[in-house]
Protein backbone atom coordinates (compact mmCIF):
# COMPACT_ATOMS: atom_id res chain seq x y z
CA UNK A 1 3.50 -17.76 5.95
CA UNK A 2 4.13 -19.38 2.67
CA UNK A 3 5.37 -22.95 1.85
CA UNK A 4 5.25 -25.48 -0.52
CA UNK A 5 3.72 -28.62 1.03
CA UNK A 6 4.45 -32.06 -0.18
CA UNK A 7 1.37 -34.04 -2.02
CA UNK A 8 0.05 -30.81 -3.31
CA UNK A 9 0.52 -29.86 -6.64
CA UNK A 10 0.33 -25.81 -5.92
CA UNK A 11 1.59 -23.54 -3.38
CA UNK A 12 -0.13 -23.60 -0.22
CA UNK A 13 -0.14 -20.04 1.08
CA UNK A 14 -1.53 -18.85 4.79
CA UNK A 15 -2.51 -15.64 5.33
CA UNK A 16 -2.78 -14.81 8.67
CA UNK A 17 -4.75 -11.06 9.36
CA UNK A 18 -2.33 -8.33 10.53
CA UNK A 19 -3.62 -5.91 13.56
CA UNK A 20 -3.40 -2.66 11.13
CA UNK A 21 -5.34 -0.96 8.55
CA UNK A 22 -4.87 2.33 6.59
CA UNK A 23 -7.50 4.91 7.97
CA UNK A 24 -7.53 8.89 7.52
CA UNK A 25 -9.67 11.34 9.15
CA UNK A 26 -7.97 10.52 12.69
CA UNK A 27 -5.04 12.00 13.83
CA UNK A 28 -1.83 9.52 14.63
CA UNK A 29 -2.09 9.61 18.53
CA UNK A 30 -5.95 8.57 18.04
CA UNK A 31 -5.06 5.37 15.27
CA UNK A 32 -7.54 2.61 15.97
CA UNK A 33 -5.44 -1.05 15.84
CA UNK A 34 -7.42 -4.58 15.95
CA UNK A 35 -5.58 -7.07 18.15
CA UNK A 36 -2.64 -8.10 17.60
CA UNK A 37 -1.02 -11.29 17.48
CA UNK A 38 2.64 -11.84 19.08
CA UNK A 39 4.98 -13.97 16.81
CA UNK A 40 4.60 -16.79 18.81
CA UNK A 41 1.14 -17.38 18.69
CA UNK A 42 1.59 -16.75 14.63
CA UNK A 43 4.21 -19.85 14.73
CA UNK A 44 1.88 -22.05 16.50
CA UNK A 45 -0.92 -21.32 14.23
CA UNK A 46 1.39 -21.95 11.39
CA UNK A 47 2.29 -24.92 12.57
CA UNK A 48 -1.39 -26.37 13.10
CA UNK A 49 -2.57 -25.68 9.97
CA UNK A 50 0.46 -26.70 7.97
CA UNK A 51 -0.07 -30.20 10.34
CA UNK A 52 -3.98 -30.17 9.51
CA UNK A 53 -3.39 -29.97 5.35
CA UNK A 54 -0.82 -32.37 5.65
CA UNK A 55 -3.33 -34.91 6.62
CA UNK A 56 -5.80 -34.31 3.45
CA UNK A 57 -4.33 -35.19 -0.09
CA UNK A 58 -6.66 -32.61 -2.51
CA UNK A 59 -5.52 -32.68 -6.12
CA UNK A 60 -5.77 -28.91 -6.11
CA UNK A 61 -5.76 -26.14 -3.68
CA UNK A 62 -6.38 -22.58 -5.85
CA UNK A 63 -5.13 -19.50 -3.36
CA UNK A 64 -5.48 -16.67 -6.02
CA UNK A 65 -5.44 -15.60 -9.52
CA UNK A 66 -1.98 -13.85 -10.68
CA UNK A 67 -2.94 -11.01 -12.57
CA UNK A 68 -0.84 -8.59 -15.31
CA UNK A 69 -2.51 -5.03 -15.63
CA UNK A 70 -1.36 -2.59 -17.87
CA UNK A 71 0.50 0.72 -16.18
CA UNK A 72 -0.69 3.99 -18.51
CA UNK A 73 1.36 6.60 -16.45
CA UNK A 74 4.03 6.90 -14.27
CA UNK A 75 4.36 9.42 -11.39
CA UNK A 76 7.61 9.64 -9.35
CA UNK A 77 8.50 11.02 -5.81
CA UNK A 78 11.42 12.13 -4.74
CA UNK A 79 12.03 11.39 -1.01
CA UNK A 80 14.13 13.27 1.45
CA UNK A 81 14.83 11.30 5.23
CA UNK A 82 15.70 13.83 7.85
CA UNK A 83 16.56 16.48 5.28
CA UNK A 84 18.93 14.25 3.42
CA UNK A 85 17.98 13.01 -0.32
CA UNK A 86 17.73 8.93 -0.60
CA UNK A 87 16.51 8.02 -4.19
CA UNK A 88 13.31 8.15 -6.50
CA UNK A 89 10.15 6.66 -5.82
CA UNK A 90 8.31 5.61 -9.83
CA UNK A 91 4.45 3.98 -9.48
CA UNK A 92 2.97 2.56 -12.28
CA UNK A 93 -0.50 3.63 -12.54
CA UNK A 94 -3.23 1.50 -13.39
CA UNK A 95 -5.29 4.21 -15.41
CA UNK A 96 -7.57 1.45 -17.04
CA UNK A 97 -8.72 -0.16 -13.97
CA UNK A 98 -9.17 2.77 -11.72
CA UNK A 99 -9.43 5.99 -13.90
CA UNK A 100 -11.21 8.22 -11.32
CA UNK A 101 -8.44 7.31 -8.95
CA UNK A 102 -5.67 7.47 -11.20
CA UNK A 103 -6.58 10.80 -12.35
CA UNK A 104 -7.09 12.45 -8.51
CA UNK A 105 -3.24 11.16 -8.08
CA UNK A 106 -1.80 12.34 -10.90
CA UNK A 107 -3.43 16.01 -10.30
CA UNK A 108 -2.21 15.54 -6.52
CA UNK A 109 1.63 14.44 -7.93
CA UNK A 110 1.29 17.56 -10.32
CA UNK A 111 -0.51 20.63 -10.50
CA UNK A 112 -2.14 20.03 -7.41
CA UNK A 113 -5.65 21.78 -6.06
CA UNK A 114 -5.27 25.89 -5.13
CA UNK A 115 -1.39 24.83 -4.16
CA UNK A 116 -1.93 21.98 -2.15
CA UNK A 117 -0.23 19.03 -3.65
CA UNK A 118 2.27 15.82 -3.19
CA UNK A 119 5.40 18.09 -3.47
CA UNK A 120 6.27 19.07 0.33
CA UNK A 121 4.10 16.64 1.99
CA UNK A 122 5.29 13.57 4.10
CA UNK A 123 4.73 10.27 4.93
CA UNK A 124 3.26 10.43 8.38
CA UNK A 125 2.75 6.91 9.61
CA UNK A 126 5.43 3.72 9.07
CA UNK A 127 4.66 0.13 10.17
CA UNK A 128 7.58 -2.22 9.65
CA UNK A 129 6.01 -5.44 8.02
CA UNK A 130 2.82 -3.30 6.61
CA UNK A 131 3.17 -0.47 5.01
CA UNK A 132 4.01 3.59 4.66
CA UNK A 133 1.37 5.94 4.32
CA UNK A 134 1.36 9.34 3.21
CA UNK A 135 -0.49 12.20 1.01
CA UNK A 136 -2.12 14.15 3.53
CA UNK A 137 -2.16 17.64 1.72
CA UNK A 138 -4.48 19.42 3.83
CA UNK A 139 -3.07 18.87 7.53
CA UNK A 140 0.14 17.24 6.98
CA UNK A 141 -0.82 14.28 9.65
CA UNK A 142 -3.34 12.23 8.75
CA UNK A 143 -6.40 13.95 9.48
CA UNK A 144 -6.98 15.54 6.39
CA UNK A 145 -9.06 14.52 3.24
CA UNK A 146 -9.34 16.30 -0.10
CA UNK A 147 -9.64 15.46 -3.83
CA UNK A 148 -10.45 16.67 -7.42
CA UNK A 149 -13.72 15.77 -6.90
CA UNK A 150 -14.59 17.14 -3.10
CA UNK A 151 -13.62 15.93 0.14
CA UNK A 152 -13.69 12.59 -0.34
CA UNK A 153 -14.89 10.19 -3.64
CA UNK A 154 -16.32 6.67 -3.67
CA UNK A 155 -14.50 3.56 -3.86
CA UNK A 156 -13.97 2.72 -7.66
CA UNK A 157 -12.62 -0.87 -7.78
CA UNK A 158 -11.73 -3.92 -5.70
CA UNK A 159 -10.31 -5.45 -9.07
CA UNK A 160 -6.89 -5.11 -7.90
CA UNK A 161 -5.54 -7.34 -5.05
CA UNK A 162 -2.78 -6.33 -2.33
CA UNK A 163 -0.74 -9.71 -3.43
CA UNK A 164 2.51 -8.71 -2.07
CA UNK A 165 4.92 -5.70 -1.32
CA UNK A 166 4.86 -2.32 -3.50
CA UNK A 167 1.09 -2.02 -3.98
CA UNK A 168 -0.29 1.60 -3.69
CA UNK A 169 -3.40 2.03 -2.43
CA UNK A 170 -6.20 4.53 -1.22
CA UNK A 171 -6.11 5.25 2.80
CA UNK A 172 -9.87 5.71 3.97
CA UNK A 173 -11.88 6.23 6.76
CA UNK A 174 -14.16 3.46 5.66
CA UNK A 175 -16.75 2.43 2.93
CA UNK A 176 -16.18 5.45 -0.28
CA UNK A 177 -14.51 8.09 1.90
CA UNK A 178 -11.11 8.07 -0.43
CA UNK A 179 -9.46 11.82 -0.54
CA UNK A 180 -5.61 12.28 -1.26
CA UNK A 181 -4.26 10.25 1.81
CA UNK A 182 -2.10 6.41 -0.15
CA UNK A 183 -0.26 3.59 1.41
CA UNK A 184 2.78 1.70 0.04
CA UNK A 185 2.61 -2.01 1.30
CA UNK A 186 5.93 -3.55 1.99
CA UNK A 187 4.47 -7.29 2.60
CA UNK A 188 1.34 -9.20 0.81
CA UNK A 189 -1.36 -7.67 2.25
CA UNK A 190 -5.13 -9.59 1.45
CA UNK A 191 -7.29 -8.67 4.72
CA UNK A 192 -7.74 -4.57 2.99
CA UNK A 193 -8.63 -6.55 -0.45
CA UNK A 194 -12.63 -5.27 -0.69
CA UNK A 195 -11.68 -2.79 1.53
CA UNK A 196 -9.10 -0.19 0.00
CA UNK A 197 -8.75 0.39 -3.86
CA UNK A 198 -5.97 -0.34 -5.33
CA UNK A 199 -4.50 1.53 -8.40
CA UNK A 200 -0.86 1.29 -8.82
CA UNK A 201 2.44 -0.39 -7.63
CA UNK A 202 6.22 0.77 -7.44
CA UNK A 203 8.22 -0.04 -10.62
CA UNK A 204 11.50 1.70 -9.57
CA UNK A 205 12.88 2.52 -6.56
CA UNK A 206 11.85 -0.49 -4.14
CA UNK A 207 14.69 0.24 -2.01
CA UNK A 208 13.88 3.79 -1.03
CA UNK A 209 10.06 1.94 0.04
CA UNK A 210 12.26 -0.44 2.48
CA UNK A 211 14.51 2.55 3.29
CA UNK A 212 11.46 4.29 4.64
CA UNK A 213 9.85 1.17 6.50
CA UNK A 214 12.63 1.11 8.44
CA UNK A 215 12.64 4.63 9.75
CA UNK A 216 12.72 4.63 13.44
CA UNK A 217 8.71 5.67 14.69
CA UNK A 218 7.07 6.28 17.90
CA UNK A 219 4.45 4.73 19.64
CA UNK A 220 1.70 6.12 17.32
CA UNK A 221 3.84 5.01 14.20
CA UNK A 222 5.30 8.46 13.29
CA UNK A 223 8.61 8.63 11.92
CA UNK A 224 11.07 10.50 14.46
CA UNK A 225 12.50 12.44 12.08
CA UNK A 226 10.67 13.78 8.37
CA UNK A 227 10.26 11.66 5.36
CA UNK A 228 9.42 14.39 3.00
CA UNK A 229 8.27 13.91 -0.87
CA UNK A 230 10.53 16.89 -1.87
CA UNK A 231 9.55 16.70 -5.11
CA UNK A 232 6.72 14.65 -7.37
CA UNK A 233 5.46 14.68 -10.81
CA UNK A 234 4.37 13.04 -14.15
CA UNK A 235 6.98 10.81 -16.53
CA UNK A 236 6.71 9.98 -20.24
CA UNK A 237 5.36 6.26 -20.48
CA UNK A 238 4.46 3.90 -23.22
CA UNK A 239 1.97 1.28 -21.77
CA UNK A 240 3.38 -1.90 -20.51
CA UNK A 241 1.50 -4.94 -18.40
CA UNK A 242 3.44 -6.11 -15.00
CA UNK A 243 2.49 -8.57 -12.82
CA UNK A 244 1.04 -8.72 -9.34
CA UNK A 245 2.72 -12.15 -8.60
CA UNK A 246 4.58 -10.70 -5.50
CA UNK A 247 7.65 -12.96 -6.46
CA UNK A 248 7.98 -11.50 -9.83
């Protein structure tokens, strides 16, 4: 919930914690969920705290620190929905930040380990509002966990925040247990900040994200028909900063 609120001079933005978070190492049917929270309960809590900082007059309310990080390689997917192709996926890679994390994507978008790679593999688990997650190169569902540097590598960096949509991210199955399993976030997402390393966020191709968010799923959050990366690899790139202002 975000609004600008009269006798403040900044934005006053609410986050209210979501009932998902990315995990591997469990299969789909098995996805643990924290409680949720219907929209209407979300409207009233809105409404109560935009009513409660109405009533205090602070000259200065400071939310977060916008950010620009540099991108030092771009990897792009090519994405398939039920067997028909829908447009190019291009992350920005954050290779100064998170350099051990960079580097395990970039092998998994290319050359891959003994064949197993990006190329072929789906995303497995859609949330409207949250996010798509994918990269599962060993079982294809979510269970599986591999990387350049064995099954799973420690979490490099918190340094950058899930401030909005496009944000790619490590999936884990808790505190340094990152393998080749990433999520795409489609809304600001700051309850996995100190939780899920961050390294990258979608340049071009922001429609095929929401094209894939809004692929029909079943109960466990699987899409009912395949969203395949049909193809994946490295681009040419100059370094250039962006921004992780989500309105930018």
């Amino acid at each position: 919930v975000s609004s600008s609120v009269p006798q403040f001079d900044r934005v006053c933005i609410l986050d209210l914690e979501q009932s998902f978070s990315p995990v591997i190492g469990t299969a789909s049917s098995r996805i643990q969920r924290y409680r949720a929270i219907s929209d209407s309960v979300l409207c009233i809590i809105a409404s109560f705290v935009f009513h409660i900082f109405s009533c205090f007059k602070p000259n200065r309310i400071k939310i977060s620190i916008i950010r620009r990080q540099t991108v030092t390689d771009q990897v792009y997917f090519d994405i398939m929905i039920d067997n028909h192709p829908v447009g190019r996926i291009i992350i920005g890679l954050f290779g100064d930040i998170a350099p051990k994390t960079v580097k395990n994507f970039i092998t998994f978008a290319t050359t891959g380990i003994a064949g197993k790679k990006y190329a072929g593999t789906k995303f497995h688990r859609v949330i409207k509002k949250f996010m798509i997650q994918g990269g599962d190169v060993e079982n294809g569902d979510g269970t599986g966990s591999i990387s350049i540097y064995g099954k799973y590598f420690d979490d490099e960096t918190f340094e950058v925040k899930h401030t909005g949509p496009l944000i790619v991210s490590m999936a884990n199955a808790g505190k340094n247990t990152n393998g080749c399993q990433f999520f795409i976030t489609t809304i600001p997402t700051p309850w996995l900040d100190d939780h899920h390393t961050a390294f990258g966020k979608v340049v071009s191709g922001e429609a095929v994200v929401f094209k894939i968010e809004q692929t029909k799923t079943d109960s466990d959050d699987i899409p009912l028909v395949p969203v395949i990366i049909y193809d994946s690899g490295i681009l040419p790139t100059e370094p250039f900063t962006i921004s992780d202002n989500p309105y930018e």
